[in-house]
C-alpha atoms as a PDB file:
ATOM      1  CA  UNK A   1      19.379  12.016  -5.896  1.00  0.00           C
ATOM      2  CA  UNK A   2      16.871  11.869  -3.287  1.00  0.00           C
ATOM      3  CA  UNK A   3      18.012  12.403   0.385  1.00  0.00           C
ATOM      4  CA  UNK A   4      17.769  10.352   3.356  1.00  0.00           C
ATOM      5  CA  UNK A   5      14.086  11.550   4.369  1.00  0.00           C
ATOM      6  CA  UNK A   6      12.653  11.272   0.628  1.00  0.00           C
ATOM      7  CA  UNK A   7      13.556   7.432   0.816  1.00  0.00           C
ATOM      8  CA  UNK A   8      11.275   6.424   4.048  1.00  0.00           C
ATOM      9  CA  UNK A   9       7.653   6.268   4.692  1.00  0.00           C
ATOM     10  CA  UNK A  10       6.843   8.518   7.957  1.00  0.00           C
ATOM     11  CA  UNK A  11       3.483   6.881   9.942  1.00  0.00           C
ATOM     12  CA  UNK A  12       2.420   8.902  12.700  1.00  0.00           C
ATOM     13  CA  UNK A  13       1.006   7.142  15.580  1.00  0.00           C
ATOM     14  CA  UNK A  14      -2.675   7.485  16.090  1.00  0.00           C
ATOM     15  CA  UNK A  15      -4.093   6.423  19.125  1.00  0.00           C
ATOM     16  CA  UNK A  16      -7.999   5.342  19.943  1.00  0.00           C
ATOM     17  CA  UNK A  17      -9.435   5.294  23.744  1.00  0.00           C
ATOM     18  CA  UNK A  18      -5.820   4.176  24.505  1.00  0.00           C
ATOM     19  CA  UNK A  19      -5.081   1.931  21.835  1.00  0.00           C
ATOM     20  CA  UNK A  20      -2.761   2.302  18.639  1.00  0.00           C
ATOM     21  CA  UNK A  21      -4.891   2.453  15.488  1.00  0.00           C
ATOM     22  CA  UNK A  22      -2.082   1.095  13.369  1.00  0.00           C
ATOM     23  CA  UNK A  23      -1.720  -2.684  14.866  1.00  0.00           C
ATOM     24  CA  UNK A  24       0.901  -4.278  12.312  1.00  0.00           C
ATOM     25  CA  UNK A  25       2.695  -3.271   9.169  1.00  0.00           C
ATOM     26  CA  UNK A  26       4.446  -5.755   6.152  1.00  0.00           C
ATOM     27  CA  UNK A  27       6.172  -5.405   3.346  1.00  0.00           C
ATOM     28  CA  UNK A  28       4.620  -6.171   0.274  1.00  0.00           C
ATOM     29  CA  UNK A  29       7.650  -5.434  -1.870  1.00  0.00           C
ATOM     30  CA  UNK A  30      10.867  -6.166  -1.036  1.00  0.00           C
ATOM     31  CA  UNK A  31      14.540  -4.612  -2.979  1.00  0.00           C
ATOM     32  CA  UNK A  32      15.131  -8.833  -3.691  1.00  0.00           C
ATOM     33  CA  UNK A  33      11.068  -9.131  -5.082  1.00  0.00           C
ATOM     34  CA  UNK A  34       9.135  -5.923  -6.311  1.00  0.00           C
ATOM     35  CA  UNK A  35       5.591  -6.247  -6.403  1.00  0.00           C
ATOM     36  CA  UNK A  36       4.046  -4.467  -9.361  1.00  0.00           C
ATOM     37  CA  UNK A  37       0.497  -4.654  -9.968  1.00  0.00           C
ATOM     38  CA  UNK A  38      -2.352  -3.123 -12.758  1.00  0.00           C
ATOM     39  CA  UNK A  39      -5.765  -1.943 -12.069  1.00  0.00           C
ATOM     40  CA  UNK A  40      -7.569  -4.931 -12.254  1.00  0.00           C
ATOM     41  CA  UNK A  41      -4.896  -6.975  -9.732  1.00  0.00           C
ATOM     42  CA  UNK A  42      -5.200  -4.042  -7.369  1.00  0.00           C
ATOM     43  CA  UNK A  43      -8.852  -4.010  -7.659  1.00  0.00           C
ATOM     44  CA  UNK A  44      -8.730  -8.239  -6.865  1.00  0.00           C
ATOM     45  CA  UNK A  45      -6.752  -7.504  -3.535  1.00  0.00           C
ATOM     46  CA  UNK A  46      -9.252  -4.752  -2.559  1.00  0.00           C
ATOM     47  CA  UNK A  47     -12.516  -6.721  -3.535  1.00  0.00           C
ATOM     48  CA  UNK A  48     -11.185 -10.309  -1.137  1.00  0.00           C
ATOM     49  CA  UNK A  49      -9.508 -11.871  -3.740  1.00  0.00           C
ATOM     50  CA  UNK A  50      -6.049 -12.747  -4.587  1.00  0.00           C
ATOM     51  CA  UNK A  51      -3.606 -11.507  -7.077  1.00  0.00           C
ATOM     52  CA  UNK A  52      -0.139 -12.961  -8.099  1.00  0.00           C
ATOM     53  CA  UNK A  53       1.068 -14.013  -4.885  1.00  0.00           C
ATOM     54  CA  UNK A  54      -0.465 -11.673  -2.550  1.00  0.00           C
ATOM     55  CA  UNK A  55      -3.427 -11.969  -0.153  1.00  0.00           C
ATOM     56  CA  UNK A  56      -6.453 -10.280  -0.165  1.00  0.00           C
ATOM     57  CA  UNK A  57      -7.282  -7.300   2.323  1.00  0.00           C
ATOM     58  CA  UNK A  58      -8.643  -7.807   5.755  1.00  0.00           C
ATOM     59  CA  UNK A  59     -11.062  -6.062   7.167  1.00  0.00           C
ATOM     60  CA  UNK A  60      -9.531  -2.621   7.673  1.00  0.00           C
ATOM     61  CA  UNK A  61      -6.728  -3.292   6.221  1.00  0.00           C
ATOM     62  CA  UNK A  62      -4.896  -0.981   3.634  1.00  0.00           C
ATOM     63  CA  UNK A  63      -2.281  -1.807   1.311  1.00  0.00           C
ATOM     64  CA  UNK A  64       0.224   1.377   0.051  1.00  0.00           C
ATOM     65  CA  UNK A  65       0.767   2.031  -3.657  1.00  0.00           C
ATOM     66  CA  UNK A  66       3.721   3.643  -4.729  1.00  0.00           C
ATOM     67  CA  UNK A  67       2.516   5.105  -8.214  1.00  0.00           C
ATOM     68  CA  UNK A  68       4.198   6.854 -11.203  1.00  0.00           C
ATOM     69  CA  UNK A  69       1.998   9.754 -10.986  1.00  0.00           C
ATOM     70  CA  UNK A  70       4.158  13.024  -9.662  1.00  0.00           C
ATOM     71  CA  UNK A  71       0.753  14.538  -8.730  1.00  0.00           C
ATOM     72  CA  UNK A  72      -0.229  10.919  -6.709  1.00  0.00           C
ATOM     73  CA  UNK A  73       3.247   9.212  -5.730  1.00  0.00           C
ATOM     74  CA  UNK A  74       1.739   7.495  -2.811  1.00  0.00           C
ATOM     75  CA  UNK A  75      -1.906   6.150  -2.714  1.00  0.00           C
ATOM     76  CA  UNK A  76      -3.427   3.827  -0.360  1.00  0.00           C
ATOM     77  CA  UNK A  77      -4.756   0.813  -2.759  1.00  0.00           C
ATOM     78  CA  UNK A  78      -8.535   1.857  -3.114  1.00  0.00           C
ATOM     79  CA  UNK A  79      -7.417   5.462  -4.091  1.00  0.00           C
ATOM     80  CA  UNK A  80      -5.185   4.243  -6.397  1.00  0.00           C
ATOM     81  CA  UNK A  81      -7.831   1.959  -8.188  1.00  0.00           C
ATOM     82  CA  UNK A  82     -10.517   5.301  -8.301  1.00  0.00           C
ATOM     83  CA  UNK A  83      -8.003   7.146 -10.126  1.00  0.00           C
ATOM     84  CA  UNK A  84      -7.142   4.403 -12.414  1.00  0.00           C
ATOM     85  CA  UNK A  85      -3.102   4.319 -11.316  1.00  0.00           C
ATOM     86  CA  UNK A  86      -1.484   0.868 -11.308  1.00  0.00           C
ATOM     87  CA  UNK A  87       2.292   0.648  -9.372  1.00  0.00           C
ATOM     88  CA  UNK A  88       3.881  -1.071  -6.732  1.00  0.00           C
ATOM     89  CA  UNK A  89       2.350  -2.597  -3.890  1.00  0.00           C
ATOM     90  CA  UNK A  90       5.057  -1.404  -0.935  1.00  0.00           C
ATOM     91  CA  UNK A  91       3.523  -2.672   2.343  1.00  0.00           C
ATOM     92  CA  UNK A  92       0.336  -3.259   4.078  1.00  0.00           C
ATOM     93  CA  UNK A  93      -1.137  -2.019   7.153  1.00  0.00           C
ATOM     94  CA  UNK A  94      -3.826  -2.986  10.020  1.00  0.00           C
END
């Protein structure tokens, strides 16, 4: 069973000429609606499109990936869709 700090995401804060570079975070998927999604609905969100209920990326905007891979658990969305690894869409970040 994983422990306490296995279960969250840890986001350091990164700040540029006095500003935080991270601006807002969502949740994607939720424990009452898990968003799973394949290569080519991944590669819709990243290209401006949208897929199942989910809007497309922003302008720097990255959505997280939680894949099946033990080598690449956690991907943001455009890594995932290089290496070919579908999984679920957790949050999203500006």
């Amino acid at each position: 069973m994983a422990g306490e700090a296995q279960k969250r995401i840890w986001a350091q804060l990164k700040y540029r000429e006095d500003r935080p570079v991270l601006g807002s975070m969502s949740l994607v998927s939720k424990p009452s609606r898990r968003v799973f999604m394949n290569t080519s609905e991944i590669r819709l969100i990243c290209s401006g499109r949208r897929a199942q209920t989910i809007k497309p990326l922003g302008l720097g905007e990255i959505a997280v990936v939680k894949t099946n891979s033990k080598e690449h658990e956690w991907l943001e969305a455009r890594e995932a869709l290089q290496m070919r690894l579908d999984g679920e869409v957790v949050c999203r970040a500006q």
